[in-house]
C-alpha atoms as a PDB file:
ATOM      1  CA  UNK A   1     -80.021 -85.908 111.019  1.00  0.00           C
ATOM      2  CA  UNK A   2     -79.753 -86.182 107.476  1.00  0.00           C
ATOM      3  CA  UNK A   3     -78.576 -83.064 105.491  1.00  0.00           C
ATOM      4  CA  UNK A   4     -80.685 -83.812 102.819  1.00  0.00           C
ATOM      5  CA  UNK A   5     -84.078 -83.697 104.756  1.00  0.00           C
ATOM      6  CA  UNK A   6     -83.175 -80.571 106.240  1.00  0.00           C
ATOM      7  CA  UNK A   7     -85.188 -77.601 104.355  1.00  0.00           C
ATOM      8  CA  UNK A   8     -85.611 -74.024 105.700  1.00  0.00           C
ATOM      9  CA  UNK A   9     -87.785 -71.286 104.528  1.00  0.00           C
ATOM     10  CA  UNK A  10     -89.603 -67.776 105.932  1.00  0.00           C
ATOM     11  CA  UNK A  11     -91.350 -65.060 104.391  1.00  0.00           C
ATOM     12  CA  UNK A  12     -89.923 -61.028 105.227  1.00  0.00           C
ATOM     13  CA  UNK A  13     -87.471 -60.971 107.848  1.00  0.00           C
ATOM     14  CA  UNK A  14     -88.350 -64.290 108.190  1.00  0.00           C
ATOM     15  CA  UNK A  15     -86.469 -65.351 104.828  1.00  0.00           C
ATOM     16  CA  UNK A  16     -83.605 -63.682 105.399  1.00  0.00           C
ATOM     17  CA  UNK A  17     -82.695 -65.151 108.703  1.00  0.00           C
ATOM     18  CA  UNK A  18     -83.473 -68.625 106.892  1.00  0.00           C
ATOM     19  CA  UNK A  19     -80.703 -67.242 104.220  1.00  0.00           C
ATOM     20  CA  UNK A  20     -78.698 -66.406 107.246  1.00  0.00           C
ATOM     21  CA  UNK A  21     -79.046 -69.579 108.971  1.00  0.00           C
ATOM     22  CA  UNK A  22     -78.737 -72.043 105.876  1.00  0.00           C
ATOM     23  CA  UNK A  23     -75.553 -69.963 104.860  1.00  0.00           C
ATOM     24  CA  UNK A  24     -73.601 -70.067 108.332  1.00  0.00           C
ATOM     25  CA  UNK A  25     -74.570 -73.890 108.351  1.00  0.00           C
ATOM     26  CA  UNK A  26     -74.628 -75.160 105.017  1.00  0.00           C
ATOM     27  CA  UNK A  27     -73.718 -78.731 106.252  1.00  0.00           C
ATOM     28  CA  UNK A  28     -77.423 -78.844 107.779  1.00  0.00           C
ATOM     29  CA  UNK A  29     -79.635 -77.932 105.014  1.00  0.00           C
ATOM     30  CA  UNK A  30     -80.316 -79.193 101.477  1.00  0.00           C
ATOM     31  CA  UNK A  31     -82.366 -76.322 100.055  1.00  0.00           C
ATOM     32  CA  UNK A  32     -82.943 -72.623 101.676  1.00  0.00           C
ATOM     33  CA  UNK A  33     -86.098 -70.576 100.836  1.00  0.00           C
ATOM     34  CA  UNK A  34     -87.595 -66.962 100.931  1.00  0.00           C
ATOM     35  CA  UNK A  35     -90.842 -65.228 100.561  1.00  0.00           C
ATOM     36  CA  UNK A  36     -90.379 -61.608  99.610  1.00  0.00           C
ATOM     37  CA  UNK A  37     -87.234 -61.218 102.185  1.00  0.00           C
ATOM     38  CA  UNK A  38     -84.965 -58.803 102.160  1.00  0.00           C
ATOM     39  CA  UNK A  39     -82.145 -60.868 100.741  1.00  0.00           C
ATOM     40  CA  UNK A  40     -79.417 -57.746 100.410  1.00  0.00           C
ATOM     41  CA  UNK A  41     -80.295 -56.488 104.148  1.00  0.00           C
ATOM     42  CA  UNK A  42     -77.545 -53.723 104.429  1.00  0.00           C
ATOM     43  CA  UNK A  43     -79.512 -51.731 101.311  1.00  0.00           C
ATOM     44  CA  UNK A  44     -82.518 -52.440 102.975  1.00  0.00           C
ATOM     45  CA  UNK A  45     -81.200 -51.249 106.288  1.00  0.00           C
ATOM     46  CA  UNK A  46     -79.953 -48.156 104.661  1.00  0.00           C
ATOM     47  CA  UNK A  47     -82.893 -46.861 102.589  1.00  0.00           C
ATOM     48  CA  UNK A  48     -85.891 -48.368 104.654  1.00  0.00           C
ATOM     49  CA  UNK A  49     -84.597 -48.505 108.818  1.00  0.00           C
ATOM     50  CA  UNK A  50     -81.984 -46.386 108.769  1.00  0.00           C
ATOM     51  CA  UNK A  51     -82.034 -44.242 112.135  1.00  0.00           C
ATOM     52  CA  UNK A  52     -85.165 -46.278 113.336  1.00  0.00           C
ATOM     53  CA  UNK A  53     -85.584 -46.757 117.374  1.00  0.00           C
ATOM     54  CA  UNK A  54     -83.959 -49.959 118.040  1.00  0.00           C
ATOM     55  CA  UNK A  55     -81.619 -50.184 115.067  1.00  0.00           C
ATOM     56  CA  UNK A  56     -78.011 -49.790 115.936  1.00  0.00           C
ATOM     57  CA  UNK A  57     -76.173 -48.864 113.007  1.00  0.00           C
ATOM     58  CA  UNK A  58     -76.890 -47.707 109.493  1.00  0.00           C
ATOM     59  CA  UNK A  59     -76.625 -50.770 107.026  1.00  0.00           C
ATOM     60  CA  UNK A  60     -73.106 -50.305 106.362  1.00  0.00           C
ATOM     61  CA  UNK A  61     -72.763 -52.278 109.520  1.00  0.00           C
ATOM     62  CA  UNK A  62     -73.794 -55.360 108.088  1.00  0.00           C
ATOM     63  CA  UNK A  63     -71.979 -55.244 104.833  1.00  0.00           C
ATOM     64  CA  UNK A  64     -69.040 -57.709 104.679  1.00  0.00           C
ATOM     65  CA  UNK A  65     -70.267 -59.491 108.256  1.00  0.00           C
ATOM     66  CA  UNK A  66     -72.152 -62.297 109.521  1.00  0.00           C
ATOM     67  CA  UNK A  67     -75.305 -60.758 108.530  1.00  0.00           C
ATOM     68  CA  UNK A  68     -74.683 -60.359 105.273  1.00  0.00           C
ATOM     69  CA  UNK A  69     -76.324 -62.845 102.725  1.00  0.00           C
ATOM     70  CA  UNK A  70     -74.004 -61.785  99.674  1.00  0.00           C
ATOM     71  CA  UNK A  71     -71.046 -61.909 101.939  1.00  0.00           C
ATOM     72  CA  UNK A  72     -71.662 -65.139 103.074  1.00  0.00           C
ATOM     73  CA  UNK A  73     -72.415 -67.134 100.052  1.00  0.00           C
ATOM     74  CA  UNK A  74     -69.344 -65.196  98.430  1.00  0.00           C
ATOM     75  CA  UNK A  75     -67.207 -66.649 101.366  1.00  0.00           C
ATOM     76  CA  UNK A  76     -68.509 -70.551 100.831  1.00  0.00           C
ATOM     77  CA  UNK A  77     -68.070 -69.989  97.282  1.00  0.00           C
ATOM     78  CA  UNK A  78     -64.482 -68.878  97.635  1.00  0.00           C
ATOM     79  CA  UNK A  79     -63.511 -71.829  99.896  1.00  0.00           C
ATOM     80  CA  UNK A  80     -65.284 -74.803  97.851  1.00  0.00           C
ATOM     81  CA  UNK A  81     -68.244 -74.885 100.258  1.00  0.00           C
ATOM     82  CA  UNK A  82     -71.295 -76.718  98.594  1.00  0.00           C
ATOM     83  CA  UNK A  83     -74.269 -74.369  99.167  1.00  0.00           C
ATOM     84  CA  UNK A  84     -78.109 -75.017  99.845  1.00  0.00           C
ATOM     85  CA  UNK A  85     -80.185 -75.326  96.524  1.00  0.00           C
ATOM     86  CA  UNK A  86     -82.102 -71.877  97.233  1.00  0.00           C
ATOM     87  CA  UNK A  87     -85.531 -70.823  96.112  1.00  0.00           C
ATOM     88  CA  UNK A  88     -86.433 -66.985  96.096  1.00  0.00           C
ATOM     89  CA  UNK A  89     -89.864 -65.423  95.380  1.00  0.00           C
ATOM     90  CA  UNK A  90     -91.080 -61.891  95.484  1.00  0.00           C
ATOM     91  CA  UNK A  91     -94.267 -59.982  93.977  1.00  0.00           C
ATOM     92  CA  UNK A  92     -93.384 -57.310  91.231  1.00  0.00           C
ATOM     93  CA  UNK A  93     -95.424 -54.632  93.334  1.00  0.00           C
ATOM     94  CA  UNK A  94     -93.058 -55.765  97.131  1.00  0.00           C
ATOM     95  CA  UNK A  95     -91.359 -53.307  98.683  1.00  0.00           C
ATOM     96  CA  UNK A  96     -88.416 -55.386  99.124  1.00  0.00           C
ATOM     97  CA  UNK A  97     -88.609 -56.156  95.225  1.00  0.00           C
ATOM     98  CA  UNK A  98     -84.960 -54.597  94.354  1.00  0.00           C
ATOM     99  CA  UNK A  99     -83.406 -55.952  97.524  1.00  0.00           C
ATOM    100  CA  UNK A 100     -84.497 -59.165  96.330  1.00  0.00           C
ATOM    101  CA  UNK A 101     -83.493 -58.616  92.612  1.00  0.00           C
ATOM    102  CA  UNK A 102     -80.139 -57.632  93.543  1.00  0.00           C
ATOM    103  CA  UNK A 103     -79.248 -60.841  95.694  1.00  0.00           C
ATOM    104  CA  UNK A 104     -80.706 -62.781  92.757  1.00  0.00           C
ATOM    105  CA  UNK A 105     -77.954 -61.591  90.707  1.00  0.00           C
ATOM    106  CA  UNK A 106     -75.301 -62.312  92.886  1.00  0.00           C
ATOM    107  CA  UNK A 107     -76.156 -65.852  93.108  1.00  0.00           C
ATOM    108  CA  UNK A 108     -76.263 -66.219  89.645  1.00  0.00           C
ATOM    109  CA  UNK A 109     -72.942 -64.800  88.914  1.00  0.00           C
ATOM    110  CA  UNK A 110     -71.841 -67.138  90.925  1.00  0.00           C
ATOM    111  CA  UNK A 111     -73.198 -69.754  90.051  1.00  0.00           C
ATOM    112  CA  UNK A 112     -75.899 -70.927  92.714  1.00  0.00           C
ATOM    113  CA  UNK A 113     -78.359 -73.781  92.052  1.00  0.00           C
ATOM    114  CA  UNK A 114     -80.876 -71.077  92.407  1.00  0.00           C
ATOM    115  CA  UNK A 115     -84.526 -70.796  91.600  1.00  0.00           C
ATOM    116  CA  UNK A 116     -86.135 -66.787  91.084  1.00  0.00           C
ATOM    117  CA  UNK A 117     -90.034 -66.380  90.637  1.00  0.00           C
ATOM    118  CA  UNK A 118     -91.589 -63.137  90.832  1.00  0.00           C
ATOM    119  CA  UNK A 119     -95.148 -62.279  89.789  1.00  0.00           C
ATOM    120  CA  UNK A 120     -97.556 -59.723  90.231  1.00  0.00           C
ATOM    121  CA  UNK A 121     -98.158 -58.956  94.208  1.00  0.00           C
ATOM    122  CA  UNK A 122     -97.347 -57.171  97.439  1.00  0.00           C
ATOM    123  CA  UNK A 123     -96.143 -57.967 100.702  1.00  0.00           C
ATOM    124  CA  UNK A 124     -99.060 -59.837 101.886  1.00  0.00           C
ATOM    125  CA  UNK A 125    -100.146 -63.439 102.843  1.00  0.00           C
ATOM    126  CA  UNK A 126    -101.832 -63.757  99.710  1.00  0.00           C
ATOM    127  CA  UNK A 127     -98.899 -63.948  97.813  1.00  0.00           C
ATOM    128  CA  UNK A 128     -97.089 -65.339 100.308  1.00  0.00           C
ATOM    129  CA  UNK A 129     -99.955 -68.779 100.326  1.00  0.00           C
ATOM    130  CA  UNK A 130     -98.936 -69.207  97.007  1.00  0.00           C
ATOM    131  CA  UNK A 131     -95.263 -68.391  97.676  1.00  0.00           C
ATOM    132  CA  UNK A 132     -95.256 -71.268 100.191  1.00  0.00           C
ATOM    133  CA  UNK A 133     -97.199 -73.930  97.645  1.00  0.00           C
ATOM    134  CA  UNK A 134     -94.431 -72.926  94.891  1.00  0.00           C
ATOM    135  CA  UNK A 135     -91.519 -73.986  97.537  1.00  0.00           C
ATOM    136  CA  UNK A 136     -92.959 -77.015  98.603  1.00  0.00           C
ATOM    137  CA  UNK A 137     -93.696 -78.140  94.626  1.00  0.00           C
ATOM    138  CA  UNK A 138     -89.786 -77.298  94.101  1.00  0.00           C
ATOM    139  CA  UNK A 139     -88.458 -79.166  97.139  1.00  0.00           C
ATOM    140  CA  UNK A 140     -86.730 -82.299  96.500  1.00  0.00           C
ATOM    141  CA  UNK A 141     -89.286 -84.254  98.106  1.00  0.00           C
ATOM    142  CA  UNK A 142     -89.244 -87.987  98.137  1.00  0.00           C
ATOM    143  CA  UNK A 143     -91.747 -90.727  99.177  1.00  0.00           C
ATOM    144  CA  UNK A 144     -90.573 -93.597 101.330  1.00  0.00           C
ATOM    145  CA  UNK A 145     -90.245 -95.664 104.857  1.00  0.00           C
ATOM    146  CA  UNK A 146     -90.880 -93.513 107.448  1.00  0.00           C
ATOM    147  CA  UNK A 147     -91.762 -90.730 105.156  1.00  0.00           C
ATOM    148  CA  UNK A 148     -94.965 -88.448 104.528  1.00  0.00           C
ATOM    149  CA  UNK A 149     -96.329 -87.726 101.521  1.00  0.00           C
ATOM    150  CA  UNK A 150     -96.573 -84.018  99.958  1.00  0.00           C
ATOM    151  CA  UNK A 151     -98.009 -82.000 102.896  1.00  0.00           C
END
C-alpha cells in the first residue's frame, strides 16, 4: 500500500502499457520499467500496424490521448506531478529501437529521473533475461522486516 514498494515493468507491448499504467497513476508506483517497448506508440502505430486487422485508427489516434506516453508525462510535468523513476532498455539491432530512442529524449528534456541502456540485441528473450536482471539491480530495493532479499 506503500507507493514506494510499488514497481512495474514489461517487455514489448508489455512495457508500454507499464508506461501507460505508471503514468495515469503515478501516486501508485515508485519506479516504471520497459524492455524494448514501444515507448512513442503513435509512430509505431503509424509505420509498423497501420491498416492491420484489428487496429482501429492510424497512430494519429493516439497522439495527444490517454495512450500516449509523451503526452502523458508532458501533462504531469506541466501540473507539478512527481513522476515514477523510469528505467528503459532496448537492443541496438530492436525493431522498436527509434521508438524507444525518441521517448528517451523526451524524458530527458524534461527532466525525468530516467535511466537509458541499450546494447547490442534484438527483440528476443535473450536480451530481454538480461534486460530484466539490469531492472531489478537498478530498483531501489531495500532489506528489512517483512522484506525479501534480492529475488
Amino acid at each position: 500500500d506503500r507507493r514506494q514498494d510499488n514497481f512495474i515493468a514489461g517487455l514489448s507491448y508489455g512495457g508500454y502499457c507499464a508506461y501507460r499504467c505508471a503514468m495515469t497513476h503515478p501516486e501508485m508506483y515508485a519506479c516504471v520499467g520497459s524492455f524494448s517497448s514501444p515507448l512513442d506508440v503513435a509512430e509505431d502505430v503509424r509505420r509498423l500496424h497501420k491498416g492491420q486487422p484489428g487496429l482501429d485508427g492510424d497512430g494519429d489516434d493516439i497522439t495527444g490521448t490517454d495512450r500516449d506516453i509523451l503526452y502523458l508525462t508532458s501533462c504531469l510535468k506541466e501540473k507539478g506531478i512527481e513522476m515514477p523513476k523510469s528505467f528503459q532498455t532496448v537492443g541496438t539491432e530492436d525493431f522498436t529501437w527509434d521508438f524507444n530512442y525518441v521517448a528517451r529524449e523526451h524524458f530527458v528534456k524534461l527532466g525525468m529521473d530516467h535511466t537509458f541502456i541499450q546494447r547490442p540485441g534484438t527483440h528476443n528473450f535473450e536480451f530481454w533475461d538480461a534486460a530484466l536482471k539490469d531492472y531489478l539491480e537498478w530498483l531501489p530495493l531495500t532489506k528489512g522486516p517483512g522484506r525479501k532479499e534480492r529475488f
